[in-house]
C-alpha atoms as a PDB file:
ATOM      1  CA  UNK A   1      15.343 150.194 169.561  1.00  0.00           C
ATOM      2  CA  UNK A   2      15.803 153.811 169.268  1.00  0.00           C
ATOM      3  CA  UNK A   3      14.838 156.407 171.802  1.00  0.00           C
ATOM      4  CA  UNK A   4      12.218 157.160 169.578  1.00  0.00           C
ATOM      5  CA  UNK A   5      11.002 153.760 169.962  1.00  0.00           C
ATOM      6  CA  UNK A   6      11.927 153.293 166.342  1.00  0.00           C
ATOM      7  CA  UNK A   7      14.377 150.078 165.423  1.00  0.00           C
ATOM      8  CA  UNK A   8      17.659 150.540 165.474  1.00  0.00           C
ATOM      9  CA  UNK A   9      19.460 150.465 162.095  1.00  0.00           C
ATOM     10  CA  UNK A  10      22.145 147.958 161.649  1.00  0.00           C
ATOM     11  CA  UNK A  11      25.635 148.883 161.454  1.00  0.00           C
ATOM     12  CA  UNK A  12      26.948 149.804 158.614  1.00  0.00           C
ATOM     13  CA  UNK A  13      30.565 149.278 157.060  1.00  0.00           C
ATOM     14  CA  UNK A  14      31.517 150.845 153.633  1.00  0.00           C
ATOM     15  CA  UNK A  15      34.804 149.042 151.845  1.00  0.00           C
ATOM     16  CA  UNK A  16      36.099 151.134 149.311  1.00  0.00           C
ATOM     17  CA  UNK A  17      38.740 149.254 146.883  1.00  0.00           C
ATOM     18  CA  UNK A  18      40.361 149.588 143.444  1.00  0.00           C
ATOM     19  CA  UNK A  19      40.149 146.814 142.437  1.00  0.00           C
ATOM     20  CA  UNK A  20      37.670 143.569 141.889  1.00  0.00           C
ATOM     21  CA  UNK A  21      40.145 141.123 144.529  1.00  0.00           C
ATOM     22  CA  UNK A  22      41.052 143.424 147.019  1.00  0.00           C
ATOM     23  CA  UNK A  23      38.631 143.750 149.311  1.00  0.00           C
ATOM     24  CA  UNK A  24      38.916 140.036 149.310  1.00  0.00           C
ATOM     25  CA  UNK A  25      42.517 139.450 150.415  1.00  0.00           C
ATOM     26  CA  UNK A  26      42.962 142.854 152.520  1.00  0.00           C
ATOM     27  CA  UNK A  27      39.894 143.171 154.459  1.00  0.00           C
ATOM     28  CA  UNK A  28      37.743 139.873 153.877  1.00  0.00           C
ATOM     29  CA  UNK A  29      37.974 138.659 157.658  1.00  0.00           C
ATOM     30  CA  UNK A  30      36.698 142.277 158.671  1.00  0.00           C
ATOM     31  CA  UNK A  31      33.875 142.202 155.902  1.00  0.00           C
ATOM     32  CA  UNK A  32      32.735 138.700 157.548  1.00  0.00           C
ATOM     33  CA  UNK A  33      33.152 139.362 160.547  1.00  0.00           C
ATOM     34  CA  UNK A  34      30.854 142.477 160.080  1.00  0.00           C
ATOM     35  CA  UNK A  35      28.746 140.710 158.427  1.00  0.00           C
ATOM     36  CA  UNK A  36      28.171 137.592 161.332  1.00  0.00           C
ATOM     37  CA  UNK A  37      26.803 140.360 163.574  1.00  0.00           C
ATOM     38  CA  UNK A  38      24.233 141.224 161.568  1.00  0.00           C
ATOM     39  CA  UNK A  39      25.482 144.266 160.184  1.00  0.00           C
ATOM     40  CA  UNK A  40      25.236 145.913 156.841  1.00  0.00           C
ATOM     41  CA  UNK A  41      28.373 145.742 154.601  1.00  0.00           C
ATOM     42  CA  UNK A  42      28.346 147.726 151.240  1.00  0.00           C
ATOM     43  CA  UNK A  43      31.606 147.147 148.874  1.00  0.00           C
ATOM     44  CA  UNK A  44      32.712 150.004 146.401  1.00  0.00           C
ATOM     45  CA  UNK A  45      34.874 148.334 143.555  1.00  0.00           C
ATOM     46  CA  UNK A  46      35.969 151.029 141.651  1.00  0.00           C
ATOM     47  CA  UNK A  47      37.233 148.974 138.819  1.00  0.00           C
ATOM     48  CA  UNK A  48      36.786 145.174 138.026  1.00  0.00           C
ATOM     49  CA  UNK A  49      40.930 144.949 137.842  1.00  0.00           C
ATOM     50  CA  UNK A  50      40.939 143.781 134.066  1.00  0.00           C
ATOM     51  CA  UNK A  51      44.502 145.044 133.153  1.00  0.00           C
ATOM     52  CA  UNK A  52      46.579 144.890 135.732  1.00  0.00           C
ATOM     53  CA  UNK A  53      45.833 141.726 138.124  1.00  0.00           C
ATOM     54  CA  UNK A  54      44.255 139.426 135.491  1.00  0.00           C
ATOM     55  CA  UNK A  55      47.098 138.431 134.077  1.00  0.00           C
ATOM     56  CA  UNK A  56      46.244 134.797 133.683  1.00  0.00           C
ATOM     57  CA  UNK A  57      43.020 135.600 131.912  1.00  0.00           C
ATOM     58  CA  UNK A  58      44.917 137.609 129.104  1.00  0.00           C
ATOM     59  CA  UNK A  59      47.625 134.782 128.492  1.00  0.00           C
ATOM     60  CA  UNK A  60      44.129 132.947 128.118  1.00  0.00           C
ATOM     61  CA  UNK A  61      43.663 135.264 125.332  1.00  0.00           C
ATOM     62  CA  UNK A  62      40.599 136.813 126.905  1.00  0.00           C
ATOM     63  CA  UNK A  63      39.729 139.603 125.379  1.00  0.00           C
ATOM     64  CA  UNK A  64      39.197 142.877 127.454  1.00  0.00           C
ATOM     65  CA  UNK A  65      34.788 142.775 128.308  1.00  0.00           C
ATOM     66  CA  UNK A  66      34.979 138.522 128.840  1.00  0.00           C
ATOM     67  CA  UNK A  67      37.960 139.576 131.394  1.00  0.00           C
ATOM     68  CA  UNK A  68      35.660 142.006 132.828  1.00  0.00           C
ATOM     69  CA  UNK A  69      32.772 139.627 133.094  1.00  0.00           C
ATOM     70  CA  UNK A  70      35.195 136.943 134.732  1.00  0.00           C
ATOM     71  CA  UNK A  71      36.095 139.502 137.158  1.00  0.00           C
ATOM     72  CA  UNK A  72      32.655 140.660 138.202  1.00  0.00           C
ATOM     73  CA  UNK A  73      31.386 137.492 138.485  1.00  0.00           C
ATOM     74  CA  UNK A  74      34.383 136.119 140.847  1.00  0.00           C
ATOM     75  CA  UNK A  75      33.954 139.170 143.206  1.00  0.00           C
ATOM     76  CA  UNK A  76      30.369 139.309 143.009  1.00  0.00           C
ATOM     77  CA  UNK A  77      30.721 135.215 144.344  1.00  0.00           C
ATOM     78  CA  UNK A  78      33.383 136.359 146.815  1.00  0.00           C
ATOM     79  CA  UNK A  79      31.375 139.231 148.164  1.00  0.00           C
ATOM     80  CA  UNK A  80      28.072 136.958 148.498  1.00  0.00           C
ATOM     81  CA  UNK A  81      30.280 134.403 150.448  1.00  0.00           C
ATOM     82  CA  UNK A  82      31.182 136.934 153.283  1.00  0.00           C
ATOM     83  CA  UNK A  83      27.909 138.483 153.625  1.00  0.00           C
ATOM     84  CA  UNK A  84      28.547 141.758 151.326  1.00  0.00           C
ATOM     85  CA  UNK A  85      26.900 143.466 148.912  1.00  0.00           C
ATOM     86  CA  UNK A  86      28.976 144.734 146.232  1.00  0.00           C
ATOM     87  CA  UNK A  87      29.007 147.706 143.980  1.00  0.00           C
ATOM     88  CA  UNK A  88      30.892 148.261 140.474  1.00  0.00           C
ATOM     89  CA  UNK A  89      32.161 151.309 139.019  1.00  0.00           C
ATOM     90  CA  UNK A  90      33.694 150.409 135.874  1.00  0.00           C
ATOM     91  CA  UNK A  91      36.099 153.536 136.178  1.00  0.00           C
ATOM     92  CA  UNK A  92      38.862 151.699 134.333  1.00  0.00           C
ATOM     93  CA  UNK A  93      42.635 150.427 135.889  1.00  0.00           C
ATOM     94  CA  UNK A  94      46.267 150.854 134.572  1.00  0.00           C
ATOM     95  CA  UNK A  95      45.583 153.831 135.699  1.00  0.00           C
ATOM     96  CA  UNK A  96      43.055 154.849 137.872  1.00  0.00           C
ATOM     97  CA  UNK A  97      42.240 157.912 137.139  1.00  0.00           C
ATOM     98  CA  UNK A  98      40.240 160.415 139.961  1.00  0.00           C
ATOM     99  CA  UNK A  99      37.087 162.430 138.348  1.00  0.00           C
ATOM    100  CA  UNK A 100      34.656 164.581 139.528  1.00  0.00           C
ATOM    101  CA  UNK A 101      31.759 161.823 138.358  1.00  0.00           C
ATOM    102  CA  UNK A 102      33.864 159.448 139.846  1.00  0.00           C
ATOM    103  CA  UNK A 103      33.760 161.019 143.370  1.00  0.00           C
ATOM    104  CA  UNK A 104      30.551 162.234 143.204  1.00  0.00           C
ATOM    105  CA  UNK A 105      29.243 158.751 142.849  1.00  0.00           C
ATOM    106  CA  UNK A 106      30.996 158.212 145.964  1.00  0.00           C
ATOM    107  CA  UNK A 107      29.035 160.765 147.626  1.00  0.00           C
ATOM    108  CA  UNK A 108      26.340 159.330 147.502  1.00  0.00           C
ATOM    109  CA  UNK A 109      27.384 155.760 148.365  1.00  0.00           C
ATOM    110  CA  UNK A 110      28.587 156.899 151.630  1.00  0.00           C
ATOM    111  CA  UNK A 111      25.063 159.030 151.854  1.00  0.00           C
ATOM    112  CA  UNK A 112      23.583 155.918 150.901  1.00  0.00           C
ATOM    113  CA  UNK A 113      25.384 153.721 153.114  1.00  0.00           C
ATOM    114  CA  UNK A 114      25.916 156.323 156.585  1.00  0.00           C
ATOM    115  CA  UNK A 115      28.562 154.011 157.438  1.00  0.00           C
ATOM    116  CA  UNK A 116      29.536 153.784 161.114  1.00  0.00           C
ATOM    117  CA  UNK A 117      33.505 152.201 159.666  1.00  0.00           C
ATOM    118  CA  UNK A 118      35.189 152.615 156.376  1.00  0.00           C
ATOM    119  CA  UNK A 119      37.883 150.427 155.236  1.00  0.00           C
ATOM    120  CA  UNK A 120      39.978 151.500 152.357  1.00  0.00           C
ATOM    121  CA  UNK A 121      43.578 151.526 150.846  1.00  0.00           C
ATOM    122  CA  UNK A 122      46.611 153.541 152.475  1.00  0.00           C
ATOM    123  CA  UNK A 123      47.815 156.180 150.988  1.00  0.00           C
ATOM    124  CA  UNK A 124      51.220 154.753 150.087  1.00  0.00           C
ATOM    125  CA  UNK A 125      52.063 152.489 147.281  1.00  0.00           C
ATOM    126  CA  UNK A 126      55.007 152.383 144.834  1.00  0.00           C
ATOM    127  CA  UNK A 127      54.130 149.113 143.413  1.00  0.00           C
ATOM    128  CA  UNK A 128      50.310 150.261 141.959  1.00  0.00           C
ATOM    129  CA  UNK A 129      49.041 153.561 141.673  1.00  0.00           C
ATOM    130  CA  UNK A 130      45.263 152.454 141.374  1.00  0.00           C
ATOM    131  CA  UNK A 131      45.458 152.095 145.410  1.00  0.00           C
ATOM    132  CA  UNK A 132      46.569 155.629 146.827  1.00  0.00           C
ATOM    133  CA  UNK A 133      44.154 157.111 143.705  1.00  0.00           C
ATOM    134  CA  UNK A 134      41.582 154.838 145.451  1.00  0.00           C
ATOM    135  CA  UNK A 135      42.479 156.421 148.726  1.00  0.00           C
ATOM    136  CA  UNK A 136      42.195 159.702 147.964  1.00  0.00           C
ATOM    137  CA  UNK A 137      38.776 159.825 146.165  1.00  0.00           C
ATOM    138  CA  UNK A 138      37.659 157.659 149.364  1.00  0.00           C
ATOM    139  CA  UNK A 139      38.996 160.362 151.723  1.00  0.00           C
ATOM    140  CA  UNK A 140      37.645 163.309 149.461  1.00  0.00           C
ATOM    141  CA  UNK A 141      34.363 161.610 149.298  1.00  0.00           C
ATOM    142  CA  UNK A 142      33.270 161.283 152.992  1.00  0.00           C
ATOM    143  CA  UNK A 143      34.397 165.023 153.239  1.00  0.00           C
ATOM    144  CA  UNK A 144      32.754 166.099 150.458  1.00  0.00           C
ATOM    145  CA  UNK A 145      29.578 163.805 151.703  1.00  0.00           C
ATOM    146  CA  UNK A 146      29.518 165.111 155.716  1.00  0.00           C
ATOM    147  CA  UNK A 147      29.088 168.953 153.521  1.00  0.00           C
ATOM    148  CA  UNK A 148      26.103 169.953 154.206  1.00  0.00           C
ATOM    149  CA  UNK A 149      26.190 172.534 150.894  1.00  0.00           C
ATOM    150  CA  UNK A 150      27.499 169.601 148.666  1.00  0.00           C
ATOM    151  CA  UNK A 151      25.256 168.529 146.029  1.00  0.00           C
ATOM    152  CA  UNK A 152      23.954 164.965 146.058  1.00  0.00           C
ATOM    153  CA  UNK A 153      21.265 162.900 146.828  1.00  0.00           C
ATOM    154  CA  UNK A 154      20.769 161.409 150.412  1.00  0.00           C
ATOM    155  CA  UNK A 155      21.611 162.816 154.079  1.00  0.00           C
ATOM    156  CA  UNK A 156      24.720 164.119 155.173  1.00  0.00           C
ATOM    157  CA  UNK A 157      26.889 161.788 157.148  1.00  0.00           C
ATOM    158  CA  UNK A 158      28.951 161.940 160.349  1.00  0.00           C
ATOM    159  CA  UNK A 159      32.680 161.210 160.433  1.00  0.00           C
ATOM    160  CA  UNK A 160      33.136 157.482 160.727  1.00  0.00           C
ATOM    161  CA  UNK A 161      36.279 155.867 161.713  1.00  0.00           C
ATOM    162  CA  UNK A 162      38.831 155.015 158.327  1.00  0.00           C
ATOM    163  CA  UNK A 163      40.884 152.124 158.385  1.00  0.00           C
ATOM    164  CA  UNK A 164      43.533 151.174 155.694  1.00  0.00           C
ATOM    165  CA  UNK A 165      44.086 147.556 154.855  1.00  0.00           C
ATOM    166  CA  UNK A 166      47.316 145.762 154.613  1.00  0.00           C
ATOM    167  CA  UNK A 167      48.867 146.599 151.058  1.00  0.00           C
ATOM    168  CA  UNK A 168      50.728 144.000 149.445  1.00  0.00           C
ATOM    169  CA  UNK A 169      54.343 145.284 149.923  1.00  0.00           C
ATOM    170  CA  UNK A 170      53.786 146.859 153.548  1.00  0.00           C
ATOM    171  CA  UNK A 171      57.675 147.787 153.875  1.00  0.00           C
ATOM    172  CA  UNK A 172      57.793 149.334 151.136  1.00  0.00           C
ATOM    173  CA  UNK A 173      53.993 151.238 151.465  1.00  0.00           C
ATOM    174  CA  UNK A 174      54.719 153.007 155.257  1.00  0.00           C
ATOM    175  CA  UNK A 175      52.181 150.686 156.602  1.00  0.00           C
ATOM    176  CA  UNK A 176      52.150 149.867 160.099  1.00  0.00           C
ATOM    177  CA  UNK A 177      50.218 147.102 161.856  1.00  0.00           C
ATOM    178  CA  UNK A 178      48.494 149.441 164.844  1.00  0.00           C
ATOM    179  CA  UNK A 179      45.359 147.341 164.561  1.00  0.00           C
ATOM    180  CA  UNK A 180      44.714 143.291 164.263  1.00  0.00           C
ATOM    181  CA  UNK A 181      41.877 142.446 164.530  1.00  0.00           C
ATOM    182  CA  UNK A 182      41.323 138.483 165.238  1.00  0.00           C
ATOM    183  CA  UNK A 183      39.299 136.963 162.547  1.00  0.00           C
ATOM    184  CA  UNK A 184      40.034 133.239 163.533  1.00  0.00           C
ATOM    185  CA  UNK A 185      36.181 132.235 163.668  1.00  0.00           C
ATOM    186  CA  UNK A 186      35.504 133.212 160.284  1.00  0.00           C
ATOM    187  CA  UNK A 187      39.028 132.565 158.780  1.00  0.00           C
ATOM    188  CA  UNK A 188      37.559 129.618 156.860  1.00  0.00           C
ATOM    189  CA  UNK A 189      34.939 131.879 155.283  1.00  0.00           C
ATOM    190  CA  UNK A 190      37.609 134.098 154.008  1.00  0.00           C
ATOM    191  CA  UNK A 191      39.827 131.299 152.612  1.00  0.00           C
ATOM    192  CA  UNK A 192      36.429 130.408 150.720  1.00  0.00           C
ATOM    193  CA  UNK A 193      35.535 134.150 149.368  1.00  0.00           C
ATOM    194  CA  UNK A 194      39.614 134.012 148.293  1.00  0.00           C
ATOM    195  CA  UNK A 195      38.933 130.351 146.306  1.00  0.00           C
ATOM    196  CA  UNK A 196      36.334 132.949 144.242  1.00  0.00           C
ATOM    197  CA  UNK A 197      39.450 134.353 142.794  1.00  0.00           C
ATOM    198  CA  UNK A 198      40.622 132.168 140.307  1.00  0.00           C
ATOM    199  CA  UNK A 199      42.354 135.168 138.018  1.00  0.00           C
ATOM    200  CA  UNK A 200      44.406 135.684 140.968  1.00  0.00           C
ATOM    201  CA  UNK A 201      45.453 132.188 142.314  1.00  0.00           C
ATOM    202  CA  UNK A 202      48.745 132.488 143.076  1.00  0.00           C
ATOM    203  CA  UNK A 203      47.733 134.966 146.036  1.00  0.00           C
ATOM    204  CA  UNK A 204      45.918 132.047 147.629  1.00  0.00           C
ATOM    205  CA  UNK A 205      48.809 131.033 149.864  1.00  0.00           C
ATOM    206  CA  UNK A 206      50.390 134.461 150.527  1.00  0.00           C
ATOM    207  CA  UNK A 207      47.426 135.938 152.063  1.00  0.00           C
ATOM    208  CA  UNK A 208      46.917 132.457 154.524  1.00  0.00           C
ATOM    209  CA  UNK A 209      50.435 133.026 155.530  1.00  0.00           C
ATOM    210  CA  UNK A 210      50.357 136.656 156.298  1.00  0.00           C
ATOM    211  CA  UNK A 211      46.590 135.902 158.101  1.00  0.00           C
ATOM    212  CA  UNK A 212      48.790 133.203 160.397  1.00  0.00           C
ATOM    213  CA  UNK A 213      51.547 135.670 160.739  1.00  0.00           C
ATOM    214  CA  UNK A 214      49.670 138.658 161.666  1.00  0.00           C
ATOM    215  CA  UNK A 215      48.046 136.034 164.156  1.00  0.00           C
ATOM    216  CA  UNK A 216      51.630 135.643 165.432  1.00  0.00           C
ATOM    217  CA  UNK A 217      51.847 139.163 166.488  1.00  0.00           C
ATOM    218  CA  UNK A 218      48.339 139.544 167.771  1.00  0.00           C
ATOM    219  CA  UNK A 219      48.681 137.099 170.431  1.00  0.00           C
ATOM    220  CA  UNK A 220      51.724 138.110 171.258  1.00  0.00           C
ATOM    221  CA  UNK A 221      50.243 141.815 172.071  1.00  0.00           C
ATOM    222  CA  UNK A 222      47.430 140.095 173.720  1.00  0.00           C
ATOM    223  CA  UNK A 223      49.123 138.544 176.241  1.00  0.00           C
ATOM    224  CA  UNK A 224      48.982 134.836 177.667  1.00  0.00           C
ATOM    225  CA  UNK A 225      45.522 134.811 179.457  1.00  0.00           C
ATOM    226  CA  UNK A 226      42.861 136.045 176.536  1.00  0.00           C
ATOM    227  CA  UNK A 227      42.161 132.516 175.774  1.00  0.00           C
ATOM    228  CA  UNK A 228      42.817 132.591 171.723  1.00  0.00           C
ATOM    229  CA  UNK A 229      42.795 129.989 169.736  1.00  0.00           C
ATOM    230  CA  UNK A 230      46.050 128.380 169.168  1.00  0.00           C
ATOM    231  CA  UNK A 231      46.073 129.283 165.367  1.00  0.00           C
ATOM    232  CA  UNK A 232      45.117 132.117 165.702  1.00  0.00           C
ATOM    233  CA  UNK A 233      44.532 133.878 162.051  1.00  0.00           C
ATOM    234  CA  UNK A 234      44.488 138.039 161.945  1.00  0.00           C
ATOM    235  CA  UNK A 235      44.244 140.805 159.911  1.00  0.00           C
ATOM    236  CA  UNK A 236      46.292 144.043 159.997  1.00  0.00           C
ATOM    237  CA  UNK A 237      45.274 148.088 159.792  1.00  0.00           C
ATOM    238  CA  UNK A 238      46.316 151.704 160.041  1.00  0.00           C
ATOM    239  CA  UNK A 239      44.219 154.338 161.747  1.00  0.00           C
ATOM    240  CA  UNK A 240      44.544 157.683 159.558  1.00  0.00           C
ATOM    241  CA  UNK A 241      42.123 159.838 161.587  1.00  0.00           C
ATOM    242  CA  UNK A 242      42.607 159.813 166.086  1.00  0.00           C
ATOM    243  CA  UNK A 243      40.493 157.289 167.782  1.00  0.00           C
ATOM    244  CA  UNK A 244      38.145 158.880 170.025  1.00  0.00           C
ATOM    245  CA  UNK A 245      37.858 156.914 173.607  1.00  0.00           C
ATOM    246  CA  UNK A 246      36.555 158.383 177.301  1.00  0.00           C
ATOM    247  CA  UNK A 247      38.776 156.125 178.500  1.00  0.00           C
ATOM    248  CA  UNK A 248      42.197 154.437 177.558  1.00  0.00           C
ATOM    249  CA  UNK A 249      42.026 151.231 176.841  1.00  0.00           C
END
């Protein structure tokens, strides 16, 4: 309850991702875990992926809207599985491209939304463009949406915490672990929402060995006496923006 007397609204987290699988294998332990506590978790897919990671459905000889439909309907399974609720844009991949429509729907998810966390993509990758273009209309956007003089529907928001996901190649992207975050109790339910991705199979395993390997270094930060699970399974992220504390911790 509110001050007010009036309940308190849930959490909310906002994902913002290029493409239909990433949210999946970057952030799906977060999105879960989020979603276990009863909090609200809103997915922005800005493109269903349909020509550059669904490779196996064009060897298929899918053509280009049944590849689309495939892809919807795996992340719309994967997002139901950890608790999300998932929005397509249909703004097109190989390449990305950042417009003003584009953003401005944006806007108004995060007015929407008021999210309290947003995840999204760093802003470094050589391998695939589609993720720093992702970034930057996700930065832009909560700028342009805490503006109190910026057009759009909904309230202004405040300036919630960013966190970028692992990329693929993280040597090669700048990316630094300087978060895990333990998702060993709902590991299982992200190994599920992955199984959703059939276009992208062969990312199955790769993403269960970097969860064990991040794991690795999380309890090895911890320290002996946290009590973690002996397997434990983790996810890594960047923090773009300071953290803001009253105390050091």
């Amino acid at each position: 309850m509110t001050q007010s007397g009036a309940p308190a609204r849930p959490r909310s987290t906002l994902v913002i991702t290029a493409h239909a699988g990433d949210f999946v294998w970057r952030a799906g332990g977060a999105i879960a875990l989020a979603a276990a506590r009863g909090e609200k978790v809103t997915i922005a897919c800005l493109t269903f992926g349909e020509r550059g990671e669904s490779a196996k459905a064009w060897r298929e000889g899918r053509k280009l809207d049944e590849i689309k439909a495939i892809r919807r309907d795996e992340a719309e399974r994967a997002a139901a599985t950890l608790g999300a609720e998932v929005r397509f844009f249909d703004a097109g991949d190989y390449p990305l491209v950042a417009t003003a429509h584009l953003t401005d729907q944006l806007v108004e998810v995060y007015r929407a939304t008021q999210p309290d966390i947003v995840l999204t993509h760093p802003v470094e990758d050589p391998y695939n463009g589609d993720h720093p273009a992702a970034n930057r209309m996700a930065l832009e956007a909560r700028i342009l949406a805490q503006a109190i003089g910026y057009p759009g529907e909904g309230e202004i928001i405040g300036a919630p915490p960013v966190f970028y996901f692992e990329p693929h190649q993280p040597e090669m992207s700048g990316f630094r672990p300087e978060v895990l975050l333990d998702i060993t109790e709902v590991w299982e339910t992200k190994r599920k929402a992955m199984e959703c991705l059939a276009a992208q199979q062969h990312l199955w395993d790769y993403y269960t060995d970097l969860a064990v390997r991040r794991g690795v270094q999380l309890k090895r930060n911890a320290g002996p006496n946290l009590g973690l699970a002996h397997r434990t399974m983790a996810e890594a992220y960047m923090r773009p923006y300071p953290q803001i504390a009253r105390e050091l911790a």
